[in-house]
C-alpha atoms as a PDB file:
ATOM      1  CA  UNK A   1     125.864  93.639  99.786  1.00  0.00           C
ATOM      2  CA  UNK A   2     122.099  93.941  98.028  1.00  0.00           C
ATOM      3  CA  UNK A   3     119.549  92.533 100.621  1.00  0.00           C
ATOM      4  CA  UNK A   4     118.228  90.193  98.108  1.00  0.00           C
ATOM      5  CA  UNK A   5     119.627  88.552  94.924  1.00  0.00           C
ATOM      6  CA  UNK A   6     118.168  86.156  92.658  1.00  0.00           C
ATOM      7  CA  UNK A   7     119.719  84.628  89.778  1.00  0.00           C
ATOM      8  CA  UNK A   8     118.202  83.089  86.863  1.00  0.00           C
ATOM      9  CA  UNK A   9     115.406  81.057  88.375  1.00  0.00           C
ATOM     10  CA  UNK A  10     113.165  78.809  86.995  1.00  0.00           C
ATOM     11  CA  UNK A  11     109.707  77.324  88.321  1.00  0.00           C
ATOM     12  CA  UNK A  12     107.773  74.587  86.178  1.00  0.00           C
ATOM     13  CA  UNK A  13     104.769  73.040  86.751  1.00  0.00           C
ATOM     14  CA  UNK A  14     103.843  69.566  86.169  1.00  0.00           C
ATOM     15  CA  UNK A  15     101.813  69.645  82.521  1.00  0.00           C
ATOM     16  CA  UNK A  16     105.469  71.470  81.107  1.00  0.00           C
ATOM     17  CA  UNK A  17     103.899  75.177  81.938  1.00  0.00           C
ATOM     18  CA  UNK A  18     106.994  77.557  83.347  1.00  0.00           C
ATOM     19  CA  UNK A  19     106.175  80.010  85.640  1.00  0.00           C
ATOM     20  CA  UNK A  20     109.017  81.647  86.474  1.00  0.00           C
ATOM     21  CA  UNK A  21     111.437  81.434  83.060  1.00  0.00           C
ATOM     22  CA  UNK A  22     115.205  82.635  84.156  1.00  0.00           C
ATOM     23  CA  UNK A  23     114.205  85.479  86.464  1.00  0.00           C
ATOM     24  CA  UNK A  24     117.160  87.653  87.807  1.00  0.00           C
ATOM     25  CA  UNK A  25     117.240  90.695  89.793  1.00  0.00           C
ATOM     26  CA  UNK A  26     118.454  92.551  92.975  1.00  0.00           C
ATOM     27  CA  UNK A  27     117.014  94.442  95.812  1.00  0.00           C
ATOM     28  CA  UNK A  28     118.926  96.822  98.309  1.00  0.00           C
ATOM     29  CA  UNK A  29     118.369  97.394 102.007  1.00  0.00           C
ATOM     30  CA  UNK A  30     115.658 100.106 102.389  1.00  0.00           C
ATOM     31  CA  UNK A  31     114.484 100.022  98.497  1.00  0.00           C
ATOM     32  CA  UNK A  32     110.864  99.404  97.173  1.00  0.00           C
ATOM     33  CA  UNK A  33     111.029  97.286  94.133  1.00  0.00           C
ATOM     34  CA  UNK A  34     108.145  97.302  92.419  1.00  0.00           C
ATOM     35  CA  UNK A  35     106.825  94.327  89.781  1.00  0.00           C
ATOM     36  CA  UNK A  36     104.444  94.696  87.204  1.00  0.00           C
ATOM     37  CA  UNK A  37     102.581  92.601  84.937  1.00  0.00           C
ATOM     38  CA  UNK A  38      99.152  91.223  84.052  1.00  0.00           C
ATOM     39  CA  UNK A  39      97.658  88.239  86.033  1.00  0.00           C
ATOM     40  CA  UNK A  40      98.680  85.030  85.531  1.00  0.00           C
ATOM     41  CA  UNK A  41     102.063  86.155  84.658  1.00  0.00           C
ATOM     42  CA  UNK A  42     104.168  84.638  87.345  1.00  0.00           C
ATOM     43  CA  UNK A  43     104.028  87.120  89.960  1.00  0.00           C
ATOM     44  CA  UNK A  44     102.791  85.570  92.780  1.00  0.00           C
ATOM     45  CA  UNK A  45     104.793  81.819  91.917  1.00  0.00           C
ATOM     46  CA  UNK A  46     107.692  83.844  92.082  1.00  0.00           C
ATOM     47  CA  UNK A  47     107.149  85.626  95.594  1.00  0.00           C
ATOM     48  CA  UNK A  48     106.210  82.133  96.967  1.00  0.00           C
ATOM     49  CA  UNK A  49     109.598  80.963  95.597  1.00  0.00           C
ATOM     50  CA  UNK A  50     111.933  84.005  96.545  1.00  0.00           C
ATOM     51  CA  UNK A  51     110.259  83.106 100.663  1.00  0.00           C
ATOM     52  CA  UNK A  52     110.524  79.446  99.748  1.00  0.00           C
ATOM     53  CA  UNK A  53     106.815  79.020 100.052  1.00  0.00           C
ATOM     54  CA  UNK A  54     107.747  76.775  97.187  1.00  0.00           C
ATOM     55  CA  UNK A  55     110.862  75.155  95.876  1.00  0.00           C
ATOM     56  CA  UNK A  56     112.353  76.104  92.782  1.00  0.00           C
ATOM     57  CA  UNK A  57     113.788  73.811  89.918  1.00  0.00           C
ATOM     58  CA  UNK A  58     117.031  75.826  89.557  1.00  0.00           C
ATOM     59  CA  UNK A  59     118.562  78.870  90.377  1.00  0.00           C
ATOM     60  CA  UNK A  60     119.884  80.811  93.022  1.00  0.00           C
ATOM     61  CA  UNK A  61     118.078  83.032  95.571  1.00  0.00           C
ATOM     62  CA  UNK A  62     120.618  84.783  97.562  1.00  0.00           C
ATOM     63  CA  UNK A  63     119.760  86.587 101.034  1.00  0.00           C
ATOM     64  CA  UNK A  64     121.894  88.712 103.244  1.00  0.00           C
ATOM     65  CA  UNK A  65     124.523  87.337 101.192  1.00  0.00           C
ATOM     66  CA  UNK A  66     123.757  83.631 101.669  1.00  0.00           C
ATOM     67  CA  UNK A  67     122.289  81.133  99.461  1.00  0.00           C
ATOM     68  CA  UNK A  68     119.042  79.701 100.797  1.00  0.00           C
ATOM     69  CA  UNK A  69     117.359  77.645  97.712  1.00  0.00           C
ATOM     70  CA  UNK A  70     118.665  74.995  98.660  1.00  0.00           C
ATOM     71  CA  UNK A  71     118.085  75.177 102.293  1.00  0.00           C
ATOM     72  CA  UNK A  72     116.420  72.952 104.435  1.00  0.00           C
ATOM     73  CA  UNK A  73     113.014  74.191 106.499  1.00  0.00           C
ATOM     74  CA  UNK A  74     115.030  74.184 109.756  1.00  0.00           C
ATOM     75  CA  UNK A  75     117.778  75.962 108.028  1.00  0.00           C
ATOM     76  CA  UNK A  76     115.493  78.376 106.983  1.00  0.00           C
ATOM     77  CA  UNK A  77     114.224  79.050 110.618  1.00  0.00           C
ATOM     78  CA  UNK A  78     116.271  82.169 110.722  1.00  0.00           C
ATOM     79  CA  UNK A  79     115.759  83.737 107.687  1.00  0.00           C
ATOM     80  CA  UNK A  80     111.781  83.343 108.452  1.00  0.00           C
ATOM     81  CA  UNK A  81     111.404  86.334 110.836  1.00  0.00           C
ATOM     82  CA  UNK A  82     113.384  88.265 108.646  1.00  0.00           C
ATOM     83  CA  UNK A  83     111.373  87.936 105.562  1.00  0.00           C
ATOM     84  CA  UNK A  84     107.238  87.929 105.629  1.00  0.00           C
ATOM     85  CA  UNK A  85     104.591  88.674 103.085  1.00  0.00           C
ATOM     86  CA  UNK A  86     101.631  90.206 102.785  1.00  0.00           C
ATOM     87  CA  UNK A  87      99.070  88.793 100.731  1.00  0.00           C
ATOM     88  CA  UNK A  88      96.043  90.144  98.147  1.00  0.00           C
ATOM     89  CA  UNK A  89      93.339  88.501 100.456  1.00  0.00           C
ATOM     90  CA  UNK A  90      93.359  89.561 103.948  1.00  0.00           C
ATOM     91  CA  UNK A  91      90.192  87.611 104.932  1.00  0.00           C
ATOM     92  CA  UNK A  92      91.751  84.470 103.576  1.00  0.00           C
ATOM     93  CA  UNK A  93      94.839  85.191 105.715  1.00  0.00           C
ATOM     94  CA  UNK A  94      93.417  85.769 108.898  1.00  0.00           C
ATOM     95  CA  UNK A  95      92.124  82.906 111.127  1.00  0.00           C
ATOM     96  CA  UNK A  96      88.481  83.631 111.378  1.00  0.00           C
ATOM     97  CA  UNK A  97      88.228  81.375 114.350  1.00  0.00           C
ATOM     98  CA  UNK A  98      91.168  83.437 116.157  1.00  0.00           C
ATOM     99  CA  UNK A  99      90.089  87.466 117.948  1.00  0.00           C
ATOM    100  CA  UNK A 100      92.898  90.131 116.134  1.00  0.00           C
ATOM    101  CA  UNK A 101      94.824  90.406 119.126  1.00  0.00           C
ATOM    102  CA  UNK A 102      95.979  86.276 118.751  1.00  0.00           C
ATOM    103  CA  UNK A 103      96.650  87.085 114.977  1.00  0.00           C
ATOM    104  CA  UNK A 104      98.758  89.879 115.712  1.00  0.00           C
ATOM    105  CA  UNK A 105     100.726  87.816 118.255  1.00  0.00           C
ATOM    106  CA  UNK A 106     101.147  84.868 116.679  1.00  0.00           C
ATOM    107  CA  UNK A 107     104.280  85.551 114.915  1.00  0.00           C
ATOM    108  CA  UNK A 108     105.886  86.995 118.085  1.00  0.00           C
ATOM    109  CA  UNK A 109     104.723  83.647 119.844  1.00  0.00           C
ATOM    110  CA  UNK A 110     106.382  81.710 117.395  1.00  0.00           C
ATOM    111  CA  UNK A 111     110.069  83.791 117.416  1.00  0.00           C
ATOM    112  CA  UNK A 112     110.267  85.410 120.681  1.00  0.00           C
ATOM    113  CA  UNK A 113     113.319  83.434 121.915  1.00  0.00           C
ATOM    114  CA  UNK A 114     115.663  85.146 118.785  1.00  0.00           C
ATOM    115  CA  UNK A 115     113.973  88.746 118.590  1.00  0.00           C
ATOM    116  CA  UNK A 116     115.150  91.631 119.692  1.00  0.00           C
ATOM    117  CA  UNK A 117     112.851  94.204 118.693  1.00  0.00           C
ATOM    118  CA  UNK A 118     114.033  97.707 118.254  1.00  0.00           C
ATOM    119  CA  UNK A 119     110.602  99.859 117.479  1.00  0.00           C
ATOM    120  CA  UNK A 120     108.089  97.702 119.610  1.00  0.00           C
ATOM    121  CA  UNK A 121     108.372  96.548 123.506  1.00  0.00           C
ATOM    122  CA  UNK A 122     106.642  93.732 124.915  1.00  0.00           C
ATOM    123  CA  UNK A 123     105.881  94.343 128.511  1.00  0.00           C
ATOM    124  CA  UNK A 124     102.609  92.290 128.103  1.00  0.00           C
ATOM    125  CA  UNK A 125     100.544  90.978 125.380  1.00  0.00           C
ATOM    126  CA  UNK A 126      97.893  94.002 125.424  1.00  0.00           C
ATOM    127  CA  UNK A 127     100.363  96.466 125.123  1.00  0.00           C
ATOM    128  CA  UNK A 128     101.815  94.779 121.964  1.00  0.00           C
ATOM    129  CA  UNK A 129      99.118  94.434 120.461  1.00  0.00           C
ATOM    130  CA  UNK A 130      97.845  97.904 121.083  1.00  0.00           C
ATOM    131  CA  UNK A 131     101.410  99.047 119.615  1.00  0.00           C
ATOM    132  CA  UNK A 132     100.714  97.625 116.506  1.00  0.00           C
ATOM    133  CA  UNK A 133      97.261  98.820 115.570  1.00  0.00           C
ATOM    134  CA  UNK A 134      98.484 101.940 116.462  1.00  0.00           C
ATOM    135  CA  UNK A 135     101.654 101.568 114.025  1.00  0.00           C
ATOM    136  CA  UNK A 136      98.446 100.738 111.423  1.00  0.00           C
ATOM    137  CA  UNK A 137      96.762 103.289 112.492  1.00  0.00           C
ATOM    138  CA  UNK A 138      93.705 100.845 113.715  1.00  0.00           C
ATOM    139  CA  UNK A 139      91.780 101.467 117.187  1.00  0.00           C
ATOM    140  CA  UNK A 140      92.856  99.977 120.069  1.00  0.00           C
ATOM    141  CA  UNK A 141      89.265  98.177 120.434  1.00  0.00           C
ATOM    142  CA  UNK A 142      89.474  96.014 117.389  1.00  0.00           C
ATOM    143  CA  UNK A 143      91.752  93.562 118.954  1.00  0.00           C
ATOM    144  CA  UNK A 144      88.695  92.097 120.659  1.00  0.00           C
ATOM    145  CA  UNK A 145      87.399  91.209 117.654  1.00  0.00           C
ATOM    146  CA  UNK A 146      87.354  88.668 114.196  1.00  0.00           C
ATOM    147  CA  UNK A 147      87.928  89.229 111.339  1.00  0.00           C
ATOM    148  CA  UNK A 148      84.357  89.076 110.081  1.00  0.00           C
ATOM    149  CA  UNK A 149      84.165  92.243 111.999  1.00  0.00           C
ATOM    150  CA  UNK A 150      86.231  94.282 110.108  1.00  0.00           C
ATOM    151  CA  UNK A 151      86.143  95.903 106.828  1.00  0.00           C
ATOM    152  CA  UNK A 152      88.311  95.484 104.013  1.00  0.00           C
ATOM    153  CA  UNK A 153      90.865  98.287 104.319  1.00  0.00           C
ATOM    154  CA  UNK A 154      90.905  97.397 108.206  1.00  0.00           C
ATOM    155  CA  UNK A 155      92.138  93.300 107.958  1.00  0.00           C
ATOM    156  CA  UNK A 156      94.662  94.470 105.682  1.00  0.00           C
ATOM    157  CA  UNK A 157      96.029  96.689 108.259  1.00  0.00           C
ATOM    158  CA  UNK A 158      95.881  93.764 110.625  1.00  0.00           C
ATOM    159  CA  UNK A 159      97.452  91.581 108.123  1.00  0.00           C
ATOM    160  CA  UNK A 160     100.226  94.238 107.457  1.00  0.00           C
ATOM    161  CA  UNK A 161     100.343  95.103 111.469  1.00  0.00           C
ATOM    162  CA  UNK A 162     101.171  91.115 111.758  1.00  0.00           C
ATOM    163  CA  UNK A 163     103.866  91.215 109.087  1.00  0.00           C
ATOM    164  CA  UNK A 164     105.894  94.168 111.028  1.00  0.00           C
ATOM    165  CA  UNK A 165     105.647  92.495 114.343  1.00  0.00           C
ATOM    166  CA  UNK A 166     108.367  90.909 114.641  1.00  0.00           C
ATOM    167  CA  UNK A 167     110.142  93.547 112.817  1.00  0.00           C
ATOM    168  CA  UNK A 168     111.912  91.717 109.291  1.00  0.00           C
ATOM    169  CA  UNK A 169     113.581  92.941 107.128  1.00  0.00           C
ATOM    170  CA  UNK A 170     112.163  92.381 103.804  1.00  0.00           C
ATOM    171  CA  UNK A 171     108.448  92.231 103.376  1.00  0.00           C
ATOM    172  CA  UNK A 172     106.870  90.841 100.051  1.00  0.00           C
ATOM    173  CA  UNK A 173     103.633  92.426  99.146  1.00  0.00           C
ATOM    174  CA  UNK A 174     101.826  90.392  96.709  1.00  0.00           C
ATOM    175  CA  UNK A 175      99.047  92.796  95.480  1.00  0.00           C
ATOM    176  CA  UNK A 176      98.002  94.071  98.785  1.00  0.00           C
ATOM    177  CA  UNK A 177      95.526  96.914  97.196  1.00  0.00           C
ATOM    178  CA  UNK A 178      93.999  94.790  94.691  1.00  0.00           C
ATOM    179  CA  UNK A 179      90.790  93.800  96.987  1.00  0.00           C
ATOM    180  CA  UNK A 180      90.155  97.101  98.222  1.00  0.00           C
ATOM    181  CA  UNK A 181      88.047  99.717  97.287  1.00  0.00           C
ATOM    182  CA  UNK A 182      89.968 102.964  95.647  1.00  0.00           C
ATOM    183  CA  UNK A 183      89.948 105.093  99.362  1.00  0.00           C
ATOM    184  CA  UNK A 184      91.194 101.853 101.111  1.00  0.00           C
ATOM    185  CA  UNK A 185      94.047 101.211  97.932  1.00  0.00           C
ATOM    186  CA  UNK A 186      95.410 104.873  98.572  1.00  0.00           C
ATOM    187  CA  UNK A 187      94.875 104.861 102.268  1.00  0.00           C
ATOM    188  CA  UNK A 188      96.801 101.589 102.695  1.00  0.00           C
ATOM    189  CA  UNK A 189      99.821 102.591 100.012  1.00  0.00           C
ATOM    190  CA  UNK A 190     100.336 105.731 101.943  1.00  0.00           C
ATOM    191  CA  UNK A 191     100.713 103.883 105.591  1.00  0.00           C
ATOM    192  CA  UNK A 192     103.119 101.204 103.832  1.00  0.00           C
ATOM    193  CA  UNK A 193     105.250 104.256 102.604  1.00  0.00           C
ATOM    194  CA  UNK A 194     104.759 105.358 106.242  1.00  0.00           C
ATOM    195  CA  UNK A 195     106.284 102.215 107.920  1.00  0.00           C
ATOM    196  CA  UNK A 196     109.056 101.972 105.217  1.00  0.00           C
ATOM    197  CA  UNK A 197     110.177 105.259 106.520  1.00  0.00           C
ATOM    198  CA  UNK A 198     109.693 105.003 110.190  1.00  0.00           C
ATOM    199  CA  UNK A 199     110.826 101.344 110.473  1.00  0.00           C
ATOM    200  CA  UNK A 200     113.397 100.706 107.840  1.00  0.00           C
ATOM    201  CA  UNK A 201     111.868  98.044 105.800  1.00  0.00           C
ATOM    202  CA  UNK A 202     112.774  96.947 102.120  1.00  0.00           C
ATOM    203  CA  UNK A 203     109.387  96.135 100.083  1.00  0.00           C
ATOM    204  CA  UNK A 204     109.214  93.741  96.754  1.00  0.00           C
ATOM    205  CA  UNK A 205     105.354  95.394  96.128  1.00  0.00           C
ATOM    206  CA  UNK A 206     103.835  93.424  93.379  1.00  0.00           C
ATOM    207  CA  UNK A 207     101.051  94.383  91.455  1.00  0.00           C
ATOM    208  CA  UNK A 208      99.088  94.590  87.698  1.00  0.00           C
ATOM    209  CA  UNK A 209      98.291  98.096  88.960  1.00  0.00           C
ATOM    210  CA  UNK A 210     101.207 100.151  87.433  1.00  0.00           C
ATOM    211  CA  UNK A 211     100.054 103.191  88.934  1.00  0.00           C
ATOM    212  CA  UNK A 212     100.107 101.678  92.614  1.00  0.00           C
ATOM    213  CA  UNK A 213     103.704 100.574  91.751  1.00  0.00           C
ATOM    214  CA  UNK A 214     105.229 103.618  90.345  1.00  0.00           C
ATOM    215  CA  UNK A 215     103.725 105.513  93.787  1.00  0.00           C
ATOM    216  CA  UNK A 216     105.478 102.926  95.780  1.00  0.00           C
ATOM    217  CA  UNK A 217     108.462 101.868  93.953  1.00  0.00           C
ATOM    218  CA  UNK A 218     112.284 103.145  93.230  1.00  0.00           C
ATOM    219  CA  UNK A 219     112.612 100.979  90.779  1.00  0.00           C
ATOM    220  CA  UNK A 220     110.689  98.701  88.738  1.00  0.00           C
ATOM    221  CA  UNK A 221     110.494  95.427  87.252  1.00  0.00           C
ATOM    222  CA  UNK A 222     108.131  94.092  84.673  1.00  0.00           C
ATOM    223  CA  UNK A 223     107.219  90.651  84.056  1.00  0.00           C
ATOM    224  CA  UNK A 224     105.376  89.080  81.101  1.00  0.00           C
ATOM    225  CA  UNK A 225     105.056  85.396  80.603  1.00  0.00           C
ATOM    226  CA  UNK A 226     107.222  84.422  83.409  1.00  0.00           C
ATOM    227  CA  UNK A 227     110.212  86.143  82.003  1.00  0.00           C
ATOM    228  CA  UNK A 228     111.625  89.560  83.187  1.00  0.00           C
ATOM    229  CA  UNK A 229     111.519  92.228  79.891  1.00  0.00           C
ATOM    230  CA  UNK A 230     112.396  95.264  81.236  1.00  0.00           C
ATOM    231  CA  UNK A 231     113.710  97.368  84.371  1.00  0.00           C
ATOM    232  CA  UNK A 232     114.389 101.327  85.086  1.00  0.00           C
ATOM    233  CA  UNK A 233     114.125 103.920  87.875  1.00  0.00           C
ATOM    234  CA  UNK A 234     110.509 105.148  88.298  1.00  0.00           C
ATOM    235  CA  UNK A 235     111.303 108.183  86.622  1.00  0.00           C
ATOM    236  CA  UNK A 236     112.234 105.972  83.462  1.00  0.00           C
ATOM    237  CA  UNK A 237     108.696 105.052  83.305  1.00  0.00           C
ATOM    238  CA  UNK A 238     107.986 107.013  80.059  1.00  0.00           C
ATOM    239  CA  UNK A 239     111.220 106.952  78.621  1.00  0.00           C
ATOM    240  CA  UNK A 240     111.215 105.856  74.603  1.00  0.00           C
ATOM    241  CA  UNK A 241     113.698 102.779  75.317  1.00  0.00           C
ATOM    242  CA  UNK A 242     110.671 101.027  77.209  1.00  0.00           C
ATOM    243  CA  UNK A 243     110.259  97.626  76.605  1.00  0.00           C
ATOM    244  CA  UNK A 244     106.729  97.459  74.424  1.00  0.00           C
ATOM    245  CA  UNK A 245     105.276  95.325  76.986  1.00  0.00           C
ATOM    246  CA  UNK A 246     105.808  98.350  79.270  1.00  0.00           C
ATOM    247  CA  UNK A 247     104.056 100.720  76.877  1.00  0.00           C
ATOM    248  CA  UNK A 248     101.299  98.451  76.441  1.00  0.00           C
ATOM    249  CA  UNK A 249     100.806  98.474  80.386  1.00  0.00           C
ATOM    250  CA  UNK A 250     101.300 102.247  80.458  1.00  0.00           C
ATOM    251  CA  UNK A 251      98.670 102.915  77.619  1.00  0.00           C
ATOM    252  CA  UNK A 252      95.886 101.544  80.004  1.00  0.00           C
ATOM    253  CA  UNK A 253      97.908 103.128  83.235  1.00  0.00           C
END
């Protein structure tokens, strides 16, 4: 059973523009599936559709096995701990009224009653919390403060520290480099790999940087215009039968 499969979904906007044009694909348990393509070519509509951030027109978005486009937010209630996202922005993310510590516990708040946690213990809130920057690789002493605080590279952490807290399955990484400097990008890419391997997580990492997906990614997926024209294993990436989209993107890669 793939962990996630979508079939041919569609996502218009009012004015007639389609932003997702018959998009189909699958992702397995424990895979990174990495999905290219320039901005404003769908990428981000269709990771707020695939968490049902947003409803689709059509289309079926299949998770675990079960169909959930059609679902109702209190049906979805279950499926929500199990599948988070991280966004490009972390400063727009984070609460800049709330310390780290009450970001970074939030989702735990919010679930606690159906989680049963199998790489973190909560014995007390400090202790959580001090788990996860450490899983981030953060110092303890930034859960005292706001995001303001921090740097770049370091509310990304947080915001990718809050997405593994309550431990999901799937997390959806909508271009979580892209506002970093180039020693934040790598240092951040290598941690993800990190907590893929240590905590069992399947990734959808999207980005326009194809060199930040083909580090990351199994397999990729490239999207132009709101329509998926091509897929292959990483090591694929250079192959002749490339889509000319894809050799487009790789001749400024």
């Amino acid at each position: 059973m793939k962990l996630l499969a979508v079939q041919k979904l569609m996502k218009s906007y009012s004015g007639g523009k389609t932003a997702v044009n018959n998009v189909s694909f699958e992702l397995d348990k424990g895979e990174c599936l990495g999905l290219v393509g320039e901005s404003g070519c769908g990428k981000s509509t269709l990771a707020r559709c695939l968490l049902r951030i947003e409803s689709i027109d059509s289309g079926s978005i299949r998770f675990k096995g079960e169909a959930i486009e059609r679902h109702t937010e209190r049906q979805l209630y279950p499926y929500r701990k199990q599948m988070q996202i991280v966004f490009q922005n972390p400063s727009a993310a984070l609460n800049p009224k709330l310390k780290i510590k009450d970001s970074l516990i939030d989702p735990y708040e919010q679930y606690r009653k159906e989680l049963k946690l199998a790489h973190f213990s909560y014995t007390s809130k400090k202790a959580f919390v001090k788990q996860l920057l450490e899983a981030v690789e953060l110092p303890e002493d930034l859960a005292n403060r706001y995001p303001h605080e921090l740097s770049g590279g370091q509310k990304q952490r947080v915001t990718i520290a809050r997405a593994i807290s309550i431990e999901p399955e799937l997390i959806v990484l909508d271009e979580p480099t892209a506002s970093l400097d180039v020693l934040s990008q790598g240092a951040v890419l290598d941690l993800l790999t990190e907590l893929q391997r240590t905590l069992g997580l399947s990734y959808l990492f999207i980005s326009h940087d194809l060199a930040a997906v083909q580090k990351m990614s199994q397999r990729i997926i490239v999207m132009k215009e709101g329509k998926l024209v091509d897929e292959f294993c990483r090591e694929q990436l250079w192959a002749e039968e490339r889509h000319s989209y894809t050799k487009e993107l790789i001749s400024i890669f």
